[in-house]
C-alpha atoms as a PDB file:
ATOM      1  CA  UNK A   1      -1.458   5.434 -13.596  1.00  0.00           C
ATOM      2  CA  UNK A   2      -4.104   2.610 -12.798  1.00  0.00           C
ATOM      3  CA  UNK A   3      -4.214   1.293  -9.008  1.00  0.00           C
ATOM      4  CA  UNK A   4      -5.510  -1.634  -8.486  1.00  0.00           C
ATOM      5  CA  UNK A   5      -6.632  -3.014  -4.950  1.00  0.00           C
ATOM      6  CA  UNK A   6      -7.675  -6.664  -4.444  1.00  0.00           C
ATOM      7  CA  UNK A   7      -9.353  -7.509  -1.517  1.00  0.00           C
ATOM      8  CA  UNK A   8      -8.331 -11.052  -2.064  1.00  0.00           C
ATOM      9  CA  UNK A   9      -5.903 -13.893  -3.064  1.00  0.00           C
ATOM     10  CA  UNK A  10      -7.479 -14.977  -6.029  1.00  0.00           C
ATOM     11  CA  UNK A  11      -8.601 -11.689  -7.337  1.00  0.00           C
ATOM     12  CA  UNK A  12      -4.974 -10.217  -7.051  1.00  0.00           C
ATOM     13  CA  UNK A  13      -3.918 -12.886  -8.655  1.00  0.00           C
ATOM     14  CA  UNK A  14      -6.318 -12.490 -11.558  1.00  0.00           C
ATOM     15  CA  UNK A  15      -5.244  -8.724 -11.775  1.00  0.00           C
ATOM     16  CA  UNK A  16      -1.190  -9.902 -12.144  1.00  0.00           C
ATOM     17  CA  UNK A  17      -2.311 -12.539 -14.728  1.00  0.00           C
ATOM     18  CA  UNK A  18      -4.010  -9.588 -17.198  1.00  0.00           C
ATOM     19  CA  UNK A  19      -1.356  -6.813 -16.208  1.00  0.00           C
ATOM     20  CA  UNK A  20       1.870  -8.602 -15.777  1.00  0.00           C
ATOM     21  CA  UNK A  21       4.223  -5.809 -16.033  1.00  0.00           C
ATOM     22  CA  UNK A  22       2.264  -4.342 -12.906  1.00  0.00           C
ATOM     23  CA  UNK A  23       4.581  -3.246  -9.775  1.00  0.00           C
ATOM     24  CA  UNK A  24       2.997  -4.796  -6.757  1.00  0.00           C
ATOM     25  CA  UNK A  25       2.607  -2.716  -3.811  1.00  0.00           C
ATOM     26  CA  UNK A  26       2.876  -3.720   0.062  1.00  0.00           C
ATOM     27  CA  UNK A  27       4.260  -1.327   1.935  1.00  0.00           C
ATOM     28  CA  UNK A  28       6.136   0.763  -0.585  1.00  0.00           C
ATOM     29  CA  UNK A  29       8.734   1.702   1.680  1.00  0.00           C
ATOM     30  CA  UNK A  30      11.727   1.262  -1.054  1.00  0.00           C
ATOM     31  CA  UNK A  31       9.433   1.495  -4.199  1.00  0.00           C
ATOM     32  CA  UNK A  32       8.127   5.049  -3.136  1.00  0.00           C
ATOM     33  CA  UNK A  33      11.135   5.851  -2.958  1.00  0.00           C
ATOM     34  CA  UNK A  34      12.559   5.367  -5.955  1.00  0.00           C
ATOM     35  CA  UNK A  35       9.029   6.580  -7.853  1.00  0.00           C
ATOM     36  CA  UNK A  36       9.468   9.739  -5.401  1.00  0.00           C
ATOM     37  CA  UNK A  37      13.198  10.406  -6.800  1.00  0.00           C
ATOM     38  CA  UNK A  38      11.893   9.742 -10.415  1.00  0.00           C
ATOM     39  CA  UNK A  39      14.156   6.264 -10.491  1.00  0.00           C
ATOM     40  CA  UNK A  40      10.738   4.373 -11.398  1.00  0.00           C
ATOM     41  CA  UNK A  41       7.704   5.132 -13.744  1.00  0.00           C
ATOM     42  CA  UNK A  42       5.111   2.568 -13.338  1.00  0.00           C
ATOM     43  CA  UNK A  43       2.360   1.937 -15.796  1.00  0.00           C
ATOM     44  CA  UNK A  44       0.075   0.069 -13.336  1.00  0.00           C
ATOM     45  CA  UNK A  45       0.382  -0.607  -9.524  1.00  0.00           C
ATOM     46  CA  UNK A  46      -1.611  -3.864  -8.093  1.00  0.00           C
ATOM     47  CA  UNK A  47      -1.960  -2.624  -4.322  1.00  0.00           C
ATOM     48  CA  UNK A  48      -1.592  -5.701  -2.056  1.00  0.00           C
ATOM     49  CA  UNK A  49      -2.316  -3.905   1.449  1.00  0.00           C
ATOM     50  CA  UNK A  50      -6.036  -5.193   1.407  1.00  0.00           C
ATOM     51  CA  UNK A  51      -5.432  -8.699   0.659  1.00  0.00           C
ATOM     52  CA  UNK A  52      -6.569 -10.537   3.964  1.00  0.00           C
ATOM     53  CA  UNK A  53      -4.757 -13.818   3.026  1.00  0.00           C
ATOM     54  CA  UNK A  54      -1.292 -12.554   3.144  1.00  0.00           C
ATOM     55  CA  UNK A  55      -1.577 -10.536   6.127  1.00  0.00           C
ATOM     56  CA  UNK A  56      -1.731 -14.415   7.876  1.00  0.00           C
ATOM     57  CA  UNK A  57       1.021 -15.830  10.099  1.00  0.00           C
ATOM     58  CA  UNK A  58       1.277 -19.110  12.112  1.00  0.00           C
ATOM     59  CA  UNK A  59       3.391 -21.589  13.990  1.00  0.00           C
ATOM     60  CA  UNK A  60       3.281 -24.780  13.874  1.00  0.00           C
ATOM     61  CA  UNK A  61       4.952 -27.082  16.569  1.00  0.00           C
ATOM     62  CA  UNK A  62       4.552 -29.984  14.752  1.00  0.00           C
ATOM     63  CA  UNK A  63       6.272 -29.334  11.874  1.00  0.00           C
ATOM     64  CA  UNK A  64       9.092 -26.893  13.776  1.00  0.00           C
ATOM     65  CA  UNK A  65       7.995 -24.230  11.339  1.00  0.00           C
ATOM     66  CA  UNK A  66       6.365 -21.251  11.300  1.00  0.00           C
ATOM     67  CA  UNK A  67       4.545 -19.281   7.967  1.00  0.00           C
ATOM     68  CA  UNK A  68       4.362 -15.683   7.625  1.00  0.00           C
ATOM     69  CA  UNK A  69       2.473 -13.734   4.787  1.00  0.00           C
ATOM     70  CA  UNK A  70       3.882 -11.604   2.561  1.00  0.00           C
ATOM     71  CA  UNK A  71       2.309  -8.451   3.830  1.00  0.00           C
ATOM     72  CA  UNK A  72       2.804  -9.455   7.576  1.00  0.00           C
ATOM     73  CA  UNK A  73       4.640  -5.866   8.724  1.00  0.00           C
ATOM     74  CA  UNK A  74       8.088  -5.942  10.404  1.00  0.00           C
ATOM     75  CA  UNK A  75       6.037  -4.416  13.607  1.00  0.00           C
ATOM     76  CA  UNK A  76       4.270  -7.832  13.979  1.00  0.00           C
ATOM     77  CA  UNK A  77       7.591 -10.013  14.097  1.00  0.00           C
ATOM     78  CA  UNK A  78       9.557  -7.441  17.113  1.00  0.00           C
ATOM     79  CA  UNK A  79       7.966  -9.508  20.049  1.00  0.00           C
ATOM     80  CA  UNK A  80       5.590 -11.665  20.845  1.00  0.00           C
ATOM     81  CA  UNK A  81       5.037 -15.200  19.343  1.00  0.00           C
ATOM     82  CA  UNK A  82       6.797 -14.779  16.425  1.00  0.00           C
ATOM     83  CA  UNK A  83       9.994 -13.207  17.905  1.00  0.00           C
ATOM     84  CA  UNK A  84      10.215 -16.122  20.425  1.00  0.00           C
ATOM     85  CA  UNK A  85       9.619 -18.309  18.150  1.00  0.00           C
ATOM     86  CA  UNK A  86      12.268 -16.293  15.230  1.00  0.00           C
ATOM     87  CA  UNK A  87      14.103 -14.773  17.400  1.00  0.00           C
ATOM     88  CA  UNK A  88      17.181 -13.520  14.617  1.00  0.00           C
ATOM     89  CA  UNK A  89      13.871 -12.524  12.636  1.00  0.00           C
ATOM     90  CA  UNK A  90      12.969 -10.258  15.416  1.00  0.00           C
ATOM     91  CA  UNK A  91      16.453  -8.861  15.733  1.00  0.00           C
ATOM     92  CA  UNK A  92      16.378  -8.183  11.793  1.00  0.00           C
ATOM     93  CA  UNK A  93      13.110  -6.306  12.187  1.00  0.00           C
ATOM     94  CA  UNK A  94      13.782  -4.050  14.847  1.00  0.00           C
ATOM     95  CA  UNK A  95      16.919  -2.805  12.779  1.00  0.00           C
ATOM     96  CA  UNK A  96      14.602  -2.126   9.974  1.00  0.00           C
ATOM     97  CA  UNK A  97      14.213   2.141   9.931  1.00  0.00           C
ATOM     98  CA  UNK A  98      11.828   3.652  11.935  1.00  0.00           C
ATOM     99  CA  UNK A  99       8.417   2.986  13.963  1.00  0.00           C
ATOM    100  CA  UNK A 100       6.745   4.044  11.009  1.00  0.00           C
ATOM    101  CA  UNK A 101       8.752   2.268   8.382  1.00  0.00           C
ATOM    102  CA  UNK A 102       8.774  -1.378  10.546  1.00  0.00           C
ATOM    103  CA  UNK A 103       4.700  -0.613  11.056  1.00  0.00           C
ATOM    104  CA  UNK A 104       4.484  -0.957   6.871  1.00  0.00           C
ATOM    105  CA  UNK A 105       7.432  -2.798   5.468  1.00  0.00           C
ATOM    106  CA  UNK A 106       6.853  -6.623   4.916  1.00  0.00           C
ATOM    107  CA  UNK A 107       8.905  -9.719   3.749  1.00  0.00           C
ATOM    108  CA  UNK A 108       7.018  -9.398   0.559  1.00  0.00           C
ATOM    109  CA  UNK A 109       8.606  -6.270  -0.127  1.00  0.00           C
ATOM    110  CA  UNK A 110      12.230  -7.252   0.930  1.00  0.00           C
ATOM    111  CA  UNK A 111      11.566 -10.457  -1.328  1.00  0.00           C
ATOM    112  CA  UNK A 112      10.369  -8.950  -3.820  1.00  0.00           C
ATOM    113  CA  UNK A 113      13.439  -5.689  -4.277  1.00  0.00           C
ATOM    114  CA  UNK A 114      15.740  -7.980  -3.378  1.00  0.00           C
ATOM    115  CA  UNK A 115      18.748  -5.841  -2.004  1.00  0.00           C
ATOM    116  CA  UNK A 116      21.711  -7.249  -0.801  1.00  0.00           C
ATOM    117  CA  UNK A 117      21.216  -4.770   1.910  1.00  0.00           C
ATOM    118  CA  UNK A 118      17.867  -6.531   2.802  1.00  0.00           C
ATOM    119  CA  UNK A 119      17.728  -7.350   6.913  1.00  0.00           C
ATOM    120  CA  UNK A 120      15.461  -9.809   6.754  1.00  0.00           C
ATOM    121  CA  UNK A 121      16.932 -11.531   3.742  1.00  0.00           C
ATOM    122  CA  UNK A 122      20.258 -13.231   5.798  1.00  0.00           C
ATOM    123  CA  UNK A 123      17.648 -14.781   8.228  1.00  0.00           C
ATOM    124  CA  UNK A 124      15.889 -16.078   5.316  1.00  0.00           C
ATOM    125  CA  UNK A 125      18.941 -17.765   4.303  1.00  0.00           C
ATOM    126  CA  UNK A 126      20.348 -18.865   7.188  1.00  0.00           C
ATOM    127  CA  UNK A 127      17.271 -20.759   8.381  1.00  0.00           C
ATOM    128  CA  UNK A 128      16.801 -22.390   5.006  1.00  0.00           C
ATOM    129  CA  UNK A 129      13.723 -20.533   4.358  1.00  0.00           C
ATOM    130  CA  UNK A 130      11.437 -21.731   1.407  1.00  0.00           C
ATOM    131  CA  UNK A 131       9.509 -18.489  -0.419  1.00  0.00           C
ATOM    132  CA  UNK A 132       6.038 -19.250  -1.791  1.00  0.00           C
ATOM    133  CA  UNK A 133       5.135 -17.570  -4.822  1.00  0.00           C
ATOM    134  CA  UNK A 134       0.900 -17.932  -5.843  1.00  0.00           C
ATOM    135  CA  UNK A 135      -0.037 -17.805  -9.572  1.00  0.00           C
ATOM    136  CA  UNK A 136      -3.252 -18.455 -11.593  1.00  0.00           C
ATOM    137  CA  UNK A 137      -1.005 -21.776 -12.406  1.00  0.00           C
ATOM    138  CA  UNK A 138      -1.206 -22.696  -9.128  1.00  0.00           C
ATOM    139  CA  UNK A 139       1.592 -22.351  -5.971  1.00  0.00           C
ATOM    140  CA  UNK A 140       5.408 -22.883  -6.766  1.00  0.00           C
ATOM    141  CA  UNK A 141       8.032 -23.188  -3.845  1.00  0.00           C
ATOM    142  CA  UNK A 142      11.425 -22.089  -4.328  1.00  0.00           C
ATOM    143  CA  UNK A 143      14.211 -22.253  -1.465  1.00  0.00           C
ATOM    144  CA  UNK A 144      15.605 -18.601  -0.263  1.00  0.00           C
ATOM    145  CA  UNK A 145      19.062 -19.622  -1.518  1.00  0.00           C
ATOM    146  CA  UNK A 146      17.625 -20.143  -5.352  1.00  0.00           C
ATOM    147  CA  UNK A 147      15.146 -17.320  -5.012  1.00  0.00           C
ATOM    148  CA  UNK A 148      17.720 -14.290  -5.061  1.00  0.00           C
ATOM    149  CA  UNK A 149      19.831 -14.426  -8.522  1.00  0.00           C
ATOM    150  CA  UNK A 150      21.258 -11.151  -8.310  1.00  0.00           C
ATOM    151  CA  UNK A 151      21.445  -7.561  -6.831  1.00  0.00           C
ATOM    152  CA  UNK A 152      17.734  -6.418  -6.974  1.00  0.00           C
ATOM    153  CA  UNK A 153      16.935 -10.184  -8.969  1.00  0.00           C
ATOM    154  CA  UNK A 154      15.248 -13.019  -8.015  1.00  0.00           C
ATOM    155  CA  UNK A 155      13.214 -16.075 -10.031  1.00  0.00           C
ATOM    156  CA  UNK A 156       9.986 -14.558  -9.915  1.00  0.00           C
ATOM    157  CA  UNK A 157       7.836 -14.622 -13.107  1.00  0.00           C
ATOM    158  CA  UNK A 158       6.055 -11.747 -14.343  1.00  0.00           C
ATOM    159  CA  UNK A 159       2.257 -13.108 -13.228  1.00  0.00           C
ATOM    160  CA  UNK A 160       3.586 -14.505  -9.915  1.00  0.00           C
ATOM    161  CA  UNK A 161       3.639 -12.412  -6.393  1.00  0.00           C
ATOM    162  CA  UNK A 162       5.273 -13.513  -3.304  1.00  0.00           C
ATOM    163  CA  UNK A 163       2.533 -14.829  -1.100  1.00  0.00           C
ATOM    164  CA  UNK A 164       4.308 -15.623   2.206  1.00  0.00           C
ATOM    165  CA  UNK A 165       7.331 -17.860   3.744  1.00  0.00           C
ATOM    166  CA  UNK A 166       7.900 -20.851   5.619  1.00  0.00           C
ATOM    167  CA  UNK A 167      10.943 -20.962   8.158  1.00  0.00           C
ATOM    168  CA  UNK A 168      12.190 -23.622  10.183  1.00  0.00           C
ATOM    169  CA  UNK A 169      12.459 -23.335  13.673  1.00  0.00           C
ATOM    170  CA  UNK A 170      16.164 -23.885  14.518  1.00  0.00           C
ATOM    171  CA  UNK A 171      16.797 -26.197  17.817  1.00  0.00           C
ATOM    172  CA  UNK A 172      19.386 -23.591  19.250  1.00  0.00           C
ATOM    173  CA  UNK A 173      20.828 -20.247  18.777  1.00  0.00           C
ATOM    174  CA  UNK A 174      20.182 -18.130  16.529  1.00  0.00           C
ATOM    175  CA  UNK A 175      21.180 -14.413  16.208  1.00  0.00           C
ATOM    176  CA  UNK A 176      21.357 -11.235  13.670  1.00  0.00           C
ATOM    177  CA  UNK A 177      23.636  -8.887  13.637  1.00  0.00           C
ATOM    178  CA  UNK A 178      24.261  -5.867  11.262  1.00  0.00           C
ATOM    179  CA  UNK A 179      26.586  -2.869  11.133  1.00  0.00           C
ATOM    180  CA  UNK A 180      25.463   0.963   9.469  1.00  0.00           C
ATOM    181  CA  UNK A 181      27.149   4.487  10.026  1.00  0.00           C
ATOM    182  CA  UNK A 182      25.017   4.907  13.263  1.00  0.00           C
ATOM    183  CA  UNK A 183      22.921   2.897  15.334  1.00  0.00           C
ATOM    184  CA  UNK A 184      19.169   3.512  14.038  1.00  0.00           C
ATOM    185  CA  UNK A 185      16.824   4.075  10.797  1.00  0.00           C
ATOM    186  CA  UNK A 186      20.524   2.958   8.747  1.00  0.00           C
ATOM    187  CA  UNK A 187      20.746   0.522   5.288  1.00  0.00           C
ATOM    188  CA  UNK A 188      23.275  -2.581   6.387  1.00  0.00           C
ATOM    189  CA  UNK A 189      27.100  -2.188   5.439  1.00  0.00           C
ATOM    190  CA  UNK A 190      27.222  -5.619   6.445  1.00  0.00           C
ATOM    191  CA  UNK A 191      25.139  -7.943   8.527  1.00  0.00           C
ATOM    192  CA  UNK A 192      25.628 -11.638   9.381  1.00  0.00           C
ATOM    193  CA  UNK A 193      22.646 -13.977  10.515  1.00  0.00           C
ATOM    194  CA  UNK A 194      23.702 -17.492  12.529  1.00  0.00           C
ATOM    195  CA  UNK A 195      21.811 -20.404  13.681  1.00  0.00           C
ATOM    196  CA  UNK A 196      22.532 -23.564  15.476  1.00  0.00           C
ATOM    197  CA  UNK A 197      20.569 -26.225  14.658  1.00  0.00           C
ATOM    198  CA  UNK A 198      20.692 -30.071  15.797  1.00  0.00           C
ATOM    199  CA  UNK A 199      24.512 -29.131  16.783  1.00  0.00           C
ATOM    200  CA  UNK A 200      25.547 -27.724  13.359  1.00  0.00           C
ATOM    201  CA  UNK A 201      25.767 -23.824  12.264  1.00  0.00           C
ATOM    202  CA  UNK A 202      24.498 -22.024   9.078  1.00  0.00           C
ATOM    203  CA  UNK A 203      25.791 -18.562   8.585  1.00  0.00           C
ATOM    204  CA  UNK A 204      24.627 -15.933   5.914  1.00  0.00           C
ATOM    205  CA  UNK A 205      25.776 -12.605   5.043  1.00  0.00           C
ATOM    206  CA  UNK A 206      24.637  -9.422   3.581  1.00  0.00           C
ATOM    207  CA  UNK A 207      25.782  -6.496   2.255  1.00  0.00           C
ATOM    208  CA  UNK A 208      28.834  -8.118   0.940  1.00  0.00           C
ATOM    209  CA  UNK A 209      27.987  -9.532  -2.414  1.00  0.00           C
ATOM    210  CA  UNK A 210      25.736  -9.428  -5.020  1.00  0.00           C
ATOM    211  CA  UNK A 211      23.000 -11.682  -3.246  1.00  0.00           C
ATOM    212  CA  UNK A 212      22.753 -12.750   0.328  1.00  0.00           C
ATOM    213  CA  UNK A 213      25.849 -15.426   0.814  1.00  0.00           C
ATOM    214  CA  UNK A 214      26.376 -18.684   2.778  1.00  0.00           C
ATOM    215  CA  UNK A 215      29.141 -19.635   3.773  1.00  0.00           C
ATOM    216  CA  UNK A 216      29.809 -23.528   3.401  1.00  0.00           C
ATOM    217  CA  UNK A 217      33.469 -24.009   3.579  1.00  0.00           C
ATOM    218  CA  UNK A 218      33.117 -22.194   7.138  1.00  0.00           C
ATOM    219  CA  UNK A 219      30.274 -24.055   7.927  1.00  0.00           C
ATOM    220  CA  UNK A 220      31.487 -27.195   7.068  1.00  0.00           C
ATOM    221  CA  UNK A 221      35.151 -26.593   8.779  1.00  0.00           C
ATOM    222  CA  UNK A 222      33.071 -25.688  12.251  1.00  0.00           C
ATOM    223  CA  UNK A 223      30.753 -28.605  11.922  1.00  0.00           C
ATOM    224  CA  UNK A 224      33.356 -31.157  10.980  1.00  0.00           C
ATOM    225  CA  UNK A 225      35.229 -30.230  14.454  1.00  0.00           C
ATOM    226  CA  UNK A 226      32.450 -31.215  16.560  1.00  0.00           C
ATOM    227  CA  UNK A 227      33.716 -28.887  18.977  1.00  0.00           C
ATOM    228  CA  UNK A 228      31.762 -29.350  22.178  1.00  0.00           C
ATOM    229  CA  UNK A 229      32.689 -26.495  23.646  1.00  0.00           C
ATOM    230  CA  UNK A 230      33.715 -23.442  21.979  1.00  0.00           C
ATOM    231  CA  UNK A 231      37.443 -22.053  22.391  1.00  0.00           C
ATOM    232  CA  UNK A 232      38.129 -18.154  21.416  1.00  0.00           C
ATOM    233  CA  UNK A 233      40.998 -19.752  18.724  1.00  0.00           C
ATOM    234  CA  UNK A 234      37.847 -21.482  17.243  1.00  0.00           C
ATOM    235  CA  UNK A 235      35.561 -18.434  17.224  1.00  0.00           C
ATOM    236  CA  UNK A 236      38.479 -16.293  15.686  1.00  0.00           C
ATOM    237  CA  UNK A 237      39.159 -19.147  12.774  1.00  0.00           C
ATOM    238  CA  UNK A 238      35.231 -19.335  12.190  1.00  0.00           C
ATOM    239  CA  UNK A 239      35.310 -15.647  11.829  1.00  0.00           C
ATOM    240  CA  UNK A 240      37.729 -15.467   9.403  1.00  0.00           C
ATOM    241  CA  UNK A 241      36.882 -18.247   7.349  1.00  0.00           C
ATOM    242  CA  UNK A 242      33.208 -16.334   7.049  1.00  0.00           C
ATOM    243  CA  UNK A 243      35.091 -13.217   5.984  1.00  0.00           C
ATOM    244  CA  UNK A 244      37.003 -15.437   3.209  1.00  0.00           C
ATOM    245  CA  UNK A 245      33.999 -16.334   1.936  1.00  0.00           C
ATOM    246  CA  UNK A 246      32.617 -12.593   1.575  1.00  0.00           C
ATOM    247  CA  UNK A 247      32.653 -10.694  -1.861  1.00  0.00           C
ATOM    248  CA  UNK A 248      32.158  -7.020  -1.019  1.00  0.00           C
ATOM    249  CA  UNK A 249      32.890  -4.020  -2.905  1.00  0.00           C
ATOM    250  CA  UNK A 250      33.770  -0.588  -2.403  1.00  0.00           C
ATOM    251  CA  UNK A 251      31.099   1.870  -2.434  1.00  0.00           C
ATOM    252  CA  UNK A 252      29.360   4.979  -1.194  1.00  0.00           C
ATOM    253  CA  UNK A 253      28.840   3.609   2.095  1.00  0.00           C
ATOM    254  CA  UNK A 254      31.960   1.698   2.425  1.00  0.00           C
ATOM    255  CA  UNK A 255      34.703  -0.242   1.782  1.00  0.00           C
ATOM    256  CA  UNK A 256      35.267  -3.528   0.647  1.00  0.00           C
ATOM    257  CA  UNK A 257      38.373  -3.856   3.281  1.00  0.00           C
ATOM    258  CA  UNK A 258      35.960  -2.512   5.928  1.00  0.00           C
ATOM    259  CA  UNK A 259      32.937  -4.825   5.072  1.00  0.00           C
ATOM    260  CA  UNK A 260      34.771  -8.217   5.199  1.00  0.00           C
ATOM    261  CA  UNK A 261      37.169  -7.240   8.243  1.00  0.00           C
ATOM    262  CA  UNK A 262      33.158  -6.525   9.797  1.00  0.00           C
ATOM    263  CA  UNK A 263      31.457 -10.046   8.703  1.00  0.00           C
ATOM    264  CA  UNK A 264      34.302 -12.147  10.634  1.00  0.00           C
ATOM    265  CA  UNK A 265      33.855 -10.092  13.494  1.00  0.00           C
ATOM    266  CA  UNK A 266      29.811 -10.433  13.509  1.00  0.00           C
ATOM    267  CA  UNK A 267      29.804 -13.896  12.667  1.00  0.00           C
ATOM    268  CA  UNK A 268      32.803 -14.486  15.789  1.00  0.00           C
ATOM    269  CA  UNK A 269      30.785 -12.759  18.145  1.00  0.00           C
ATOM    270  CA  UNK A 270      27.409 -14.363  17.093  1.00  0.00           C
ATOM    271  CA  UNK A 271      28.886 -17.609  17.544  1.00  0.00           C
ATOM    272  CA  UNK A 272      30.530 -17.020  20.739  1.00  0.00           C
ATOM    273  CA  UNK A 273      27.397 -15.632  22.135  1.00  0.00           C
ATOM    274  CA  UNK A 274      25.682 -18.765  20.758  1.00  0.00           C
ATOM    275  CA  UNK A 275      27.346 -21.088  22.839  1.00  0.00           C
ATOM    276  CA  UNK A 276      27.516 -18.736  25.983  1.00  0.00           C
ATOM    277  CA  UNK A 277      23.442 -19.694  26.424  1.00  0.00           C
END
C-alpha cells in the first residue's frame, strides 16, 4: 500500500489530484480503526500530518471569527485562546477519548468520516460554521449544514481535502453537552450544542439522526418570544420542541425513546445555564 506524505499544501494537493481514490490521513483515530478490524482496505493513503499549512489556527477580532486547520489536534482547542474564544468547541474536545486520542484527532478527520456521533460536528453546526475544502481547481466553501449529506457522507469530491474551518464567534452563550454509557473515552448517544448570539439561539444535535440536526421550529418558537428573561415553563417547552425535532433510532448503544427524551433535557439545561451568566 503506497503512503504518501506531503510536506505541503500544494504538493498534497497535487498527490489527491493523480490518486483520487486515496484515503487521506490526519490523525487516523477512526480510520485505523476500521483498517485494524479489516472494515477498510486502502489502495493508497496521502498522509496529511506533515502539511505545515493546515496545522494553522487564528482569530480574528475583526471579523468575530476564528479559522482552524484541518489537522489542528483536539489538544490545541481544550484551553487557551481558542477555548475562550470557542468555548462549546472546547467542551466538545475535551469529551473526545483519551489524552492520547484528543493529542491526534483533528476537525479534518471528524469532517471528513462524518459520524453522526461526531463531537465536534454539533458545534460546527450550531455556530454556522463554513468548511473549506482546497483543490488543484482552486478553494470552494461550503456551509457545515450543506457539507454533511448523510451518515458517514458529505459533498466532498474525490480530488478535494478538507483544509480547515471558519467559525463565528457567537456574542453570548454557548455550550456542549453530550451523553455516553460513562463519563470518559465514550462515542455520543446524544449530544446537543447551543449558542446565543445577538439575542437569538441556534441549537444542533447529534447522535439522533442521520446527519447533525438543527432545530428551526424550536429555534424560531424561542426567538419569536423575545423572552427577556428565561422562565423554567420556557426552558421545559424549548426542550421539548428540540426533542420533536430529533430523528433517532434504536441501536446497539441505545434507544430511540432514550435518545430524544436526552436531547430535550440537554438542550433545557444548556439554555437555562445560558441565561444564568
Amino acid at each position: 500500500m503506497p503512503v504518501q506524505l506531503p510536506i505541503s499544501l500544494s504538493s498534497a494537493i497535487e498527490m489527491l489530484a493523480n490518486t483520487p481514490n486515496a484515503q487521506l490521513l490526519s490523525g487516523g483515530t477512526d480510520f485505523m480503526v476500521e483498517v485494524n478490524f479489516n472494515h477498510r482496505h486502502p489502495e493508497h493513503v496521502i498522509g496529511l500530518r506533515n502539511v505545515k499549512e493546515l496545522q494553522q489556527w487564528s482569530i480574528n477580532s475583526e471579523t468575530s471569527t476564528v479559522y482552524i486547520g484541518a489537522s489542528v489536534p483536539y489538544s490545541t482547542m481544550e484551553t487557551g485562546e481558542l477555548a475562550a474564544a470557542l468555548p462549546a468547541l472546547a467542551q466538545a474536545a475535551r469529551t473526545v477519548g483519551s489524552p492520547q486520542i484528543r493529542a491526534a484527532g483533528t476537525l479534518g478527520g471528524n469532517l471528513g468520516t462524518c459520524s453522526p456521533a461526531g463531537d465536534s460536528l454539533p458545534v460546527l453546526s450550531a455556530l454556522d460554521a463554513t468548511v473549506h475544502l482546497a483543490s488543484v481547481d482552486g478553494e470552494r466553501n461550503v456551509p457545515f449544514n450543506e457539507f454533511m449529506v448523510g451518515p458517514k457522507r458529505n459533498s466532498r469530491l474525490p480530488h478535494e481535502l478538507v483544509s480547515g474551518v471558519t467559525i463565528p464567534m457567537s456574542t453570548g452563550f454557548q455550550g456542549y453537552a453530550k451523553v455516553g454509557v460513562r463519563n470518559a473515552m465514550v462515542i455520543s448517544v446524544a449530544s446537543v450544542c447551543l449558542a446565543l448570539h445577538n439575542d437569538a439561539v441556534s441549537v444542533a444535535l447529534g447522535s439522533v439522526g442521520p446527519t447533525i440536526l438543527r432545530c428551526p421550529e424550536a429555534e424560531q418558537w424561542f426567538n419569536d418570544l423575545g423572552a427577556q428573561q428565561l422562565t423554567d415553563s420556557i426552558a421545559t417547552e424549548f426542550g421539548a420542541r428540540v426533542s420533536a425535532e430529533s430523528r433517532p433510532i434504536d441501536d446497539h448503544r441505545s434507544t430511540a425513546e432514550y435518545r430524544r427524551h436526552a436531547v430535550g433535557v440537554l438542550a433545557t439545561r444548556l439554555l437555562q445555564r445560558g441565561y444564568a451568566q
